[in-house]
C-alpha atoms as a PDB file:
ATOM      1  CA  UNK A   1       0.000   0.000   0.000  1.00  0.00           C
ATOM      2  CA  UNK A   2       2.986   2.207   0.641  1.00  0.00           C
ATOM      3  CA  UNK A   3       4.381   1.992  -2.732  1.00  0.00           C
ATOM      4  CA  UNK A   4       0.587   2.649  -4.406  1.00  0.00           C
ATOM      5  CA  UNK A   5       0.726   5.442  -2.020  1.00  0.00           C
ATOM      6  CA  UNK A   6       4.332   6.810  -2.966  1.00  0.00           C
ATOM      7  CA  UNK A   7       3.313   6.241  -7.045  1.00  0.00           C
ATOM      8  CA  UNK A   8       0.428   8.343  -6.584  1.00  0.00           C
ATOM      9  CA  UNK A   9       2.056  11.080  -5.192  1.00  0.00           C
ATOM     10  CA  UNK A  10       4.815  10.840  -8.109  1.00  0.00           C
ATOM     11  CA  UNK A  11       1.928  10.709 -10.568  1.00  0.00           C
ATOM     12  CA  UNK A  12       0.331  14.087  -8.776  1.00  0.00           C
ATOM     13  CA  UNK A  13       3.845  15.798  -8.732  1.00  0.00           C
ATOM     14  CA  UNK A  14       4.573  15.232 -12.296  1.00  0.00           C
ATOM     15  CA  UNK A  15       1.342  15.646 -13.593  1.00  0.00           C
ATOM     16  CA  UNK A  16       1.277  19.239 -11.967  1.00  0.00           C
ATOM     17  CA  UNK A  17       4.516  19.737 -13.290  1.00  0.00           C
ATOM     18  CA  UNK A  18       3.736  18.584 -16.829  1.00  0.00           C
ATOM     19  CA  UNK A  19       0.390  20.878 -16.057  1.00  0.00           C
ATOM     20  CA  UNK A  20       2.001  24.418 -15.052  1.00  0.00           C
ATOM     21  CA  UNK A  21       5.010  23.910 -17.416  1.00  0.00           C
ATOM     22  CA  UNK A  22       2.978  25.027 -20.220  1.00  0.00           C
ATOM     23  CA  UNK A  23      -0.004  26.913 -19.729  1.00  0.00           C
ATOM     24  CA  UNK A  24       1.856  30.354 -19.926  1.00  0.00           C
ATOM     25  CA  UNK A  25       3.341  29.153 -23.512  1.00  0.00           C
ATOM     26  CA  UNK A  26      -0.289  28.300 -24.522  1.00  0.00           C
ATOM     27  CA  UNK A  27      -2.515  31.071 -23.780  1.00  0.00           C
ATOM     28  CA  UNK A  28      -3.813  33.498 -26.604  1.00  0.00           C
ATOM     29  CA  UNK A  29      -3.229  37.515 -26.356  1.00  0.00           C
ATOM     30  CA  UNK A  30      -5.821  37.770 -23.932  1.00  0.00           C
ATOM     31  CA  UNK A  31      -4.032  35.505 -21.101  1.00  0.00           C
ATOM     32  CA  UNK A  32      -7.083  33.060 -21.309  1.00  0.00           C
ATOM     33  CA  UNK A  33      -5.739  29.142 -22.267  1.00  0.00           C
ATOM     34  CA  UNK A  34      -6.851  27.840 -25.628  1.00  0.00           C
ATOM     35  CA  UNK A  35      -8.677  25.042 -25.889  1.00  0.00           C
ATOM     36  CA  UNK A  36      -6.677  22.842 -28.122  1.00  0.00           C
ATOM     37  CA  UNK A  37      -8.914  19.400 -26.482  1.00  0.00           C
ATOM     38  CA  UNK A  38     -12.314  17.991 -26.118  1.00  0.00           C
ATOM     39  CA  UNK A  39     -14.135  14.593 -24.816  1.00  0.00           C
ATOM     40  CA  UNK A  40     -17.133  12.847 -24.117  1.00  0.00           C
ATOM     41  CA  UNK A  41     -17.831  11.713 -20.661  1.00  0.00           C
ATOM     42  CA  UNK A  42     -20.365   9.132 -19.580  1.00  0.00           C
ATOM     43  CA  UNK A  43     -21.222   6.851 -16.917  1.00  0.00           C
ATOM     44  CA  UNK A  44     -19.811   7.949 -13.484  1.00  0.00           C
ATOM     45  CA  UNK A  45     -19.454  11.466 -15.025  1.00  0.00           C
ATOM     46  CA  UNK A  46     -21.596  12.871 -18.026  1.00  0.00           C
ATOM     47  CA  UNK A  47     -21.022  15.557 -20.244  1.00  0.00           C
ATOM     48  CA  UNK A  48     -18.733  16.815 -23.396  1.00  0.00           C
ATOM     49  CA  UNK A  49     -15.655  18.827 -21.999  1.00  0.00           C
ATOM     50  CA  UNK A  50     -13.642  21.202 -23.623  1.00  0.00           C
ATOM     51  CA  UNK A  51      -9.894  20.872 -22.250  1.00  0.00           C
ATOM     52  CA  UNK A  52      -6.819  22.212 -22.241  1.00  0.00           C
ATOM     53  CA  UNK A  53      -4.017  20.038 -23.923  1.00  0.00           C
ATOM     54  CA  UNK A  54      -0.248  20.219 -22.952  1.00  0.00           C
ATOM     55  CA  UNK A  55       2.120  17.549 -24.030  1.00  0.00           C
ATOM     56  CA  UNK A  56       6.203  17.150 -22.370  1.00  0.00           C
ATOM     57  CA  UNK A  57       8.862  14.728 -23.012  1.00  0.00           C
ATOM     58  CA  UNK A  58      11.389  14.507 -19.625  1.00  0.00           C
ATOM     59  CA  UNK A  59      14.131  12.991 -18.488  1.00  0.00           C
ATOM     60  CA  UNK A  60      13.364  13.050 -14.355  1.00  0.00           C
ATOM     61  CA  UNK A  61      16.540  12.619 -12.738  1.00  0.00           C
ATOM     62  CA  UNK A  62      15.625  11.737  -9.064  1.00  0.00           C
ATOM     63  CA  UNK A  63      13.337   8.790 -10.703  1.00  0.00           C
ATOM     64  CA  UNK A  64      16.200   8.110 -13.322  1.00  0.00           C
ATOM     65  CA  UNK A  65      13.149   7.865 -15.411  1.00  0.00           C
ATOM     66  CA  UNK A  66      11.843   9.724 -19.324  1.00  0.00           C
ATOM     67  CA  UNK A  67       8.342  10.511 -19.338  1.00  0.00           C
ATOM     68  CA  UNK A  68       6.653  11.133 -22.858  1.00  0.00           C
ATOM     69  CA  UNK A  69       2.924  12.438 -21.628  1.00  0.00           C
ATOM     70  CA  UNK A  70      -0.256  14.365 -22.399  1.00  0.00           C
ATOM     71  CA  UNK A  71      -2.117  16.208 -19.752  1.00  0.00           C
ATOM     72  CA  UNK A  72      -5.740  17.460 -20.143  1.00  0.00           C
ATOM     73  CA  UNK A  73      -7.485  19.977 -17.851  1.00  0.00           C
ATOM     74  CA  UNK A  74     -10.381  21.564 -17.393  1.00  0.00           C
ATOM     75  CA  UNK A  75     -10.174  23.867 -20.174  1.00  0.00           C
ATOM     76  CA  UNK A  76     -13.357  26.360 -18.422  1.00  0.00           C
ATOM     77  CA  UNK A  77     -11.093  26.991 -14.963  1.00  0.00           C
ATOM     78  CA  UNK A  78      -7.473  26.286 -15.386  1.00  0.00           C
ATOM     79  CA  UNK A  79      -6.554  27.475 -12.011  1.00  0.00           C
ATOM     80  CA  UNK A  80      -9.445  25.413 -10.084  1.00  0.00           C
ATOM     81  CA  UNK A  81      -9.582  22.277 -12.701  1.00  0.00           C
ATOM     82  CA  UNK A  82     -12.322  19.783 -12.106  1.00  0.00           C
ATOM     83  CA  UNK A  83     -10.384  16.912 -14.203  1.00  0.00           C
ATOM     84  CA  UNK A  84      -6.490  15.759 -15.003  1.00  0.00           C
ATOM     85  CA  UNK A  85      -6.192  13.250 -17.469  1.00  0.00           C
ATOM     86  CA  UNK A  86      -2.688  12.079 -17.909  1.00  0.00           C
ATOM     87  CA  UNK A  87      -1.639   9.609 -20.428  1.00  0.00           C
ATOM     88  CA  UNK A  88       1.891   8.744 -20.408  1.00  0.00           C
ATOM     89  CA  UNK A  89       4.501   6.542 -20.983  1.00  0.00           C
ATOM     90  CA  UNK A  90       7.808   6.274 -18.322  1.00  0.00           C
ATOM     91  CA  UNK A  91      11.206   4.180 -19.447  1.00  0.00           C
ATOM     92  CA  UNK A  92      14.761   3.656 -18.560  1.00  0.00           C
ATOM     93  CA  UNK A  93      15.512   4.868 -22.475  1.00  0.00           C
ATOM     94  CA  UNK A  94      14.105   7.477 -24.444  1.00  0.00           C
ATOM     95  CA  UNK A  95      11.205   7.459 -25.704  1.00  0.00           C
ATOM     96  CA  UNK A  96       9.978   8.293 -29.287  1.00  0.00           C
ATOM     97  CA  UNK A  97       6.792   8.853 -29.844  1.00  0.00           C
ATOM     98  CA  UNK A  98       5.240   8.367 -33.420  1.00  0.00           C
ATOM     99  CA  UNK A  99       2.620   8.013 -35.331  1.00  0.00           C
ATOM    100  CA  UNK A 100       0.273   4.925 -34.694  1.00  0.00           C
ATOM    101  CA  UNK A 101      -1.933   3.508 -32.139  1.00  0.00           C
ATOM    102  CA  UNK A 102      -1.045   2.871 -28.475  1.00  0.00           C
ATOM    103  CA  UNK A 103      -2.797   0.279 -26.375  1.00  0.00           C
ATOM    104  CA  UNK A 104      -3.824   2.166 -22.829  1.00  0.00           C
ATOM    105  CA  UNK A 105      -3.091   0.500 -19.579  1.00  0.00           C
ATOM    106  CA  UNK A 106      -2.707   1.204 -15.870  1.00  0.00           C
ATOM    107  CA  UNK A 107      -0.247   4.086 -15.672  1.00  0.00           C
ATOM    108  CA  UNK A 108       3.264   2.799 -14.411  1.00  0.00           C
ATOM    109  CA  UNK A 109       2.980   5.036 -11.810  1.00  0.00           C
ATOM    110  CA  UNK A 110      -0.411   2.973 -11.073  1.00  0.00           C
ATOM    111  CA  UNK A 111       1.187  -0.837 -10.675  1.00  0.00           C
ATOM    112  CA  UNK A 112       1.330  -0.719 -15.245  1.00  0.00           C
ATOM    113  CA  UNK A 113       4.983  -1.669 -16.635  1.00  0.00           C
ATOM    114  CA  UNK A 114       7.625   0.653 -18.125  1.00  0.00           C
ATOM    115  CA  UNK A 115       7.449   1.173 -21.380  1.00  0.00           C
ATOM    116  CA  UNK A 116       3.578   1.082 -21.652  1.00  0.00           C
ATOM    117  CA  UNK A 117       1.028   3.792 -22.732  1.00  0.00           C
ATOM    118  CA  UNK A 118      -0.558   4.430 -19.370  1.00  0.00           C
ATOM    119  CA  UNK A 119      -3.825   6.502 -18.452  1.00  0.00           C
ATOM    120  CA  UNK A 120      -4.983   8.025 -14.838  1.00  0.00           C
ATOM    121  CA  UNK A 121      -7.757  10.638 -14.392  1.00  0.00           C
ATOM    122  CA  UNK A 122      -8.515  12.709 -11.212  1.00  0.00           C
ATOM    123  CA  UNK A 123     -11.628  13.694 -11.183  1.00  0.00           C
ATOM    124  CA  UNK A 124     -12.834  17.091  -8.211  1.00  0.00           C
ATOM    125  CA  UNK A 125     -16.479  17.690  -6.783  1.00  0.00           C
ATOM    126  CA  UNK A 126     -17.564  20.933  -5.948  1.00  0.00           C
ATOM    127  CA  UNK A 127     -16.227  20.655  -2.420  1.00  0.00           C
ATOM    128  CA  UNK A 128     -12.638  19.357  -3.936  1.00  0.00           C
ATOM    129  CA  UNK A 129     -12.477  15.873  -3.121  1.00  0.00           C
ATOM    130  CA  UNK A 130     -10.907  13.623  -5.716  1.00  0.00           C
ATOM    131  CA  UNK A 131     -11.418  10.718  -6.839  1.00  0.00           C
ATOM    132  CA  UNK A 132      -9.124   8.711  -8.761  1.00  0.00           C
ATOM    133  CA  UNK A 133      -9.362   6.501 -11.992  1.00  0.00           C
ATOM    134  CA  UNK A 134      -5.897   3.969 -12.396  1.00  0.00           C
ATOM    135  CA  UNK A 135      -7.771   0.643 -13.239  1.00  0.00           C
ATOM    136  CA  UNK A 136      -7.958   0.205 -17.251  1.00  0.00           C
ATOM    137  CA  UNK A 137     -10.422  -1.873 -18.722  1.00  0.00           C
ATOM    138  CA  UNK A 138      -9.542  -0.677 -22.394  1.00  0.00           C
ATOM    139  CA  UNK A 139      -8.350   2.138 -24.295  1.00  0.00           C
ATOM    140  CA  UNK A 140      -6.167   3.602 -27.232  1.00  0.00           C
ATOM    141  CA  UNK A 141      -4.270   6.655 -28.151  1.00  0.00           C
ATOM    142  CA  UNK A 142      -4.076   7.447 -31.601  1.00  0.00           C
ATOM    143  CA  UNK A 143      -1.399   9.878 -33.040  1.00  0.00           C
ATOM    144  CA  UNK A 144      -2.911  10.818 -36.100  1.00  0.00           C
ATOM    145  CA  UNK A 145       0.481  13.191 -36.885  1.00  0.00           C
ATOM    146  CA  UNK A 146       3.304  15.193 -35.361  1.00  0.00           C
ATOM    147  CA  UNK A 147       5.081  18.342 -36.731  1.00  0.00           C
ATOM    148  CA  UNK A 148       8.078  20.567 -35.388  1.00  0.00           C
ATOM    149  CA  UNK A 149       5.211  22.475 -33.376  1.00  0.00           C
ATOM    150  CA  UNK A 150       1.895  20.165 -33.015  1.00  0.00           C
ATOM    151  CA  UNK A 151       1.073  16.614 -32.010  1.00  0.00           C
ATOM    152  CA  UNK A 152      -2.814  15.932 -32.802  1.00  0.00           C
ATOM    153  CA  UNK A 153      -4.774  12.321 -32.590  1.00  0.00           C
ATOM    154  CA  UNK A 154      -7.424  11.354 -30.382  1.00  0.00           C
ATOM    155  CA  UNK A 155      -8.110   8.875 -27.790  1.00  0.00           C
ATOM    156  CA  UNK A 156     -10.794   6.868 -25.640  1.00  0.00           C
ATOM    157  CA  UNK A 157     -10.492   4.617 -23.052  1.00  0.00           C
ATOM    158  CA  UNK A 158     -12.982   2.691 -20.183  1.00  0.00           C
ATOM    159  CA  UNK A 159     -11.303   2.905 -16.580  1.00  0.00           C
ATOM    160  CA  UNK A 160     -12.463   2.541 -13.278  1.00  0.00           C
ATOM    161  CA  UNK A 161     -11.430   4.269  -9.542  1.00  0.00           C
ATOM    162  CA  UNK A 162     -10.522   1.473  -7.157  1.00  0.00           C
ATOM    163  CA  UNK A 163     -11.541   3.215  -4.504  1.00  0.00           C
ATOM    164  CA  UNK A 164     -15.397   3.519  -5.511  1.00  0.00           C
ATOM    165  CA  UNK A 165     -15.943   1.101  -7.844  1.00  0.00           C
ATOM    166  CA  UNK A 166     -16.886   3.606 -10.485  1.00  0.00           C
ATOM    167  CA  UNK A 167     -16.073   3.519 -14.176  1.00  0.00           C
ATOM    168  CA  UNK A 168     -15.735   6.429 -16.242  1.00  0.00           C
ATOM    169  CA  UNK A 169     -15.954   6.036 -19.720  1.00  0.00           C
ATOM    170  CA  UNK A 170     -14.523   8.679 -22.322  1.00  0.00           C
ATOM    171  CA  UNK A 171     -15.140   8.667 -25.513  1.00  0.00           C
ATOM    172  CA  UNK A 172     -14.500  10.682 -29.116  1.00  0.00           C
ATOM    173  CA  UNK A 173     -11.346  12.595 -27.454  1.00  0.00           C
ATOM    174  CA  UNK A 174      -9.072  14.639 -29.864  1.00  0.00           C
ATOM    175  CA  UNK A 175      -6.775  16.989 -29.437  1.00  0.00           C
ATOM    176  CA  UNK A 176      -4.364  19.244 -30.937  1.00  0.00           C
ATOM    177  CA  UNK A 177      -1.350  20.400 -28.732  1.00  0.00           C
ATOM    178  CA  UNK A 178       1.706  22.472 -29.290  1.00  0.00           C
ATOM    179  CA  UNK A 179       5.190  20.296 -28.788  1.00  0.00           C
END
């Protein structure tokens, strides 16, 4: 339980650091985020969201780790964000993403294996309690094409919170994010 404990922490930290890294680089003249993201959300949650899309690739020293990820977030209140979606992937090597279809699994950072496309969502209520999504049931990330500036695709995946019981399905995501 200690080491689920200790990953989700790790998963928080870099998520918020993949997360604030980049919102200043991708806000338009105004100082409000664009909206480069959007899903479908049914079952424990329902609704279409529009979010904001930031993708890093990392080396992270102290984990001896690289990190190729996507984080999503709540692209009406970036500051106060009622979801997190990260999809990553974490190795001992580099890691080059391309073009192609990923298979989604637990995050690594979730029990999942190195070198595997993982998902995690956090999810707030209106009083800020979270509730987290690490069990996969199925899922894919496709990246339809990647430039010297963009990465675009989409993705959709069925994954449950271990904690409730409750599956979230998303569905019809796409997104189009500066690199």
């Amino acid at each position: 339980m200690k080491k689920h404990s200790s990953c989700l922490s790790f998963l928080f930290l870099i998520s918020g650091l993949l997360l604030f890294s980049c919102v200043e680089d991708d806000e338009n003249t105004n100082g409000t985020p664009l909206i480069n993201s959007s899903f479908e959300a049914s079952e424990a949650i329902e609704g279409e969201f529009e979010a904001n899309g930031s993708f890093v690739a990392q080396y992270v020293p102290e984990f001896e780790l690289y990190v190729n990820g996507f984080d999503f977030y709540d692209a009406s209140n970036a500051a106060n964000s009622e979801f997190l979606i990260g999809i990553q992937i974490y190795d001992e090597a580099e890691i080059e993403l391309t073009t192609g279809i990923y298979t989604l699994r637990n995050s690594y950072l979730a029990g999942g294996d190195l070198g595997r496309m993982g998902v995690g969502v956090t999810w707030w209520d209106e009083n800020r309690n979270a509730t987290i999504y690490s069990e996969v049931e199925q899922g894919i990330l496709r990246i339809r094409g990647i430039s010297e500036t963009r990465i675009w695709g989409d993705f959709m995946f069925d994954i449950i919170s271990p904690q409730s019981g409750d599956k979230l399905v998303v569905r019809d995501g796409q997104f189009d994010i500066r690199r």
